[in-house]
C-alpha atoms as a PDB file:
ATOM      1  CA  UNK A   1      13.993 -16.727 -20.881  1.00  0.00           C
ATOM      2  CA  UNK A   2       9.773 -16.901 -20.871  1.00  0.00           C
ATOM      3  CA  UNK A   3      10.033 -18.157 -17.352  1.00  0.00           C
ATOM      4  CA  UNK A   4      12.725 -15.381 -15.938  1.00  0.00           C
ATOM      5  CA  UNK A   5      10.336 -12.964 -17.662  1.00  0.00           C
ATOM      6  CA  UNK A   6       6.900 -14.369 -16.517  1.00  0.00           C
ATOM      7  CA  UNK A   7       8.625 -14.377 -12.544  1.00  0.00           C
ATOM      8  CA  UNK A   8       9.577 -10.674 -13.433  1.00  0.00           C
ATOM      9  CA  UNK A   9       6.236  -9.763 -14.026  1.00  0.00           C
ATOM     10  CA  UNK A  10       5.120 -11.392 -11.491  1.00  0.00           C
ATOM     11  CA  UNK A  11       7.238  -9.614  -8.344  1.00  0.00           C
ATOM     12  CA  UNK A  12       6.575  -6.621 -10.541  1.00  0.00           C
ATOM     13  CA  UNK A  13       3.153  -6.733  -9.772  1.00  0.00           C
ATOM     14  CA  UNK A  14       2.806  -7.885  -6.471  1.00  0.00           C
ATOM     15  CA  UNK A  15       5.516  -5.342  -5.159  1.00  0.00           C
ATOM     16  CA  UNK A  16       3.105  -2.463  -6.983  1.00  0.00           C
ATOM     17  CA  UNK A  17       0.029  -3.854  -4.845  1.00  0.00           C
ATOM     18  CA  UNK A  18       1.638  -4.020  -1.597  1.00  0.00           C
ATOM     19  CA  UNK A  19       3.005  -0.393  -2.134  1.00  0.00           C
ATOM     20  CA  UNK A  20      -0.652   0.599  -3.266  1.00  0.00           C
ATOM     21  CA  UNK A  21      -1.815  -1.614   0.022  1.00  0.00           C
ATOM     22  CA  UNK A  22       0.436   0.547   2.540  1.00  0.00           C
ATOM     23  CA  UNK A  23       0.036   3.456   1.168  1.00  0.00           C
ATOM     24  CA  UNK A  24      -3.714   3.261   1.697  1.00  0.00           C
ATOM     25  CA  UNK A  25      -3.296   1.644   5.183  1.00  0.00           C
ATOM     26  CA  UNK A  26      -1.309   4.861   5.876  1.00  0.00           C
ATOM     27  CA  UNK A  27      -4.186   7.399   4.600  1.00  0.00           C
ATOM     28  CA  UNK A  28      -6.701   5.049   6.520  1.00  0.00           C
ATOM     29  CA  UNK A  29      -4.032   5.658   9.852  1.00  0.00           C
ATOM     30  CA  UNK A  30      -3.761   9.251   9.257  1.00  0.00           C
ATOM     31  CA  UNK A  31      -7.148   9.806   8.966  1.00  0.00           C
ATOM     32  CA  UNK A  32      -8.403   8.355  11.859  1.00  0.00           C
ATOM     33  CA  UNK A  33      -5.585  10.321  13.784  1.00  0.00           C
ATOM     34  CA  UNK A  34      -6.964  13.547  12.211  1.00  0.00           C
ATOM     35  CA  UNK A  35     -10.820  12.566  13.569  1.00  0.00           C
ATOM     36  CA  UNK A  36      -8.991  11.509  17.338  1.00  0.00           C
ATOM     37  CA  UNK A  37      -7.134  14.917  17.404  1.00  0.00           C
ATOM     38  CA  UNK A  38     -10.425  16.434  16.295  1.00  0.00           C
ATOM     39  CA  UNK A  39     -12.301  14.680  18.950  1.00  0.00           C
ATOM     40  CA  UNK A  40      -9.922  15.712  21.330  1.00  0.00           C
ATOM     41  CA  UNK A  41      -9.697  19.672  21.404  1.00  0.00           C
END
């Protein structure tokens, strides 16, 4: 039961950092998009 809980925890936690990881890959994408479309016009 320990070990089902400590694996748990464990996808818990790396799912939560690769959500936080996209998610800032995605304001790092949109941003530079913003600066192109800037650049642009």
């Amino acid at each position: 039961m320990k070990k089902w809980i400590a694996v748990m925890l464990c996808i818990l936690s790396l799912s939560l950092t690769a959500c936080n990881t996209v998610k800032g890959v995605g304001q790092d994408i949109q941003a530079g998009g913003e600066k192109l479309e800037q650049a642009a016009s």
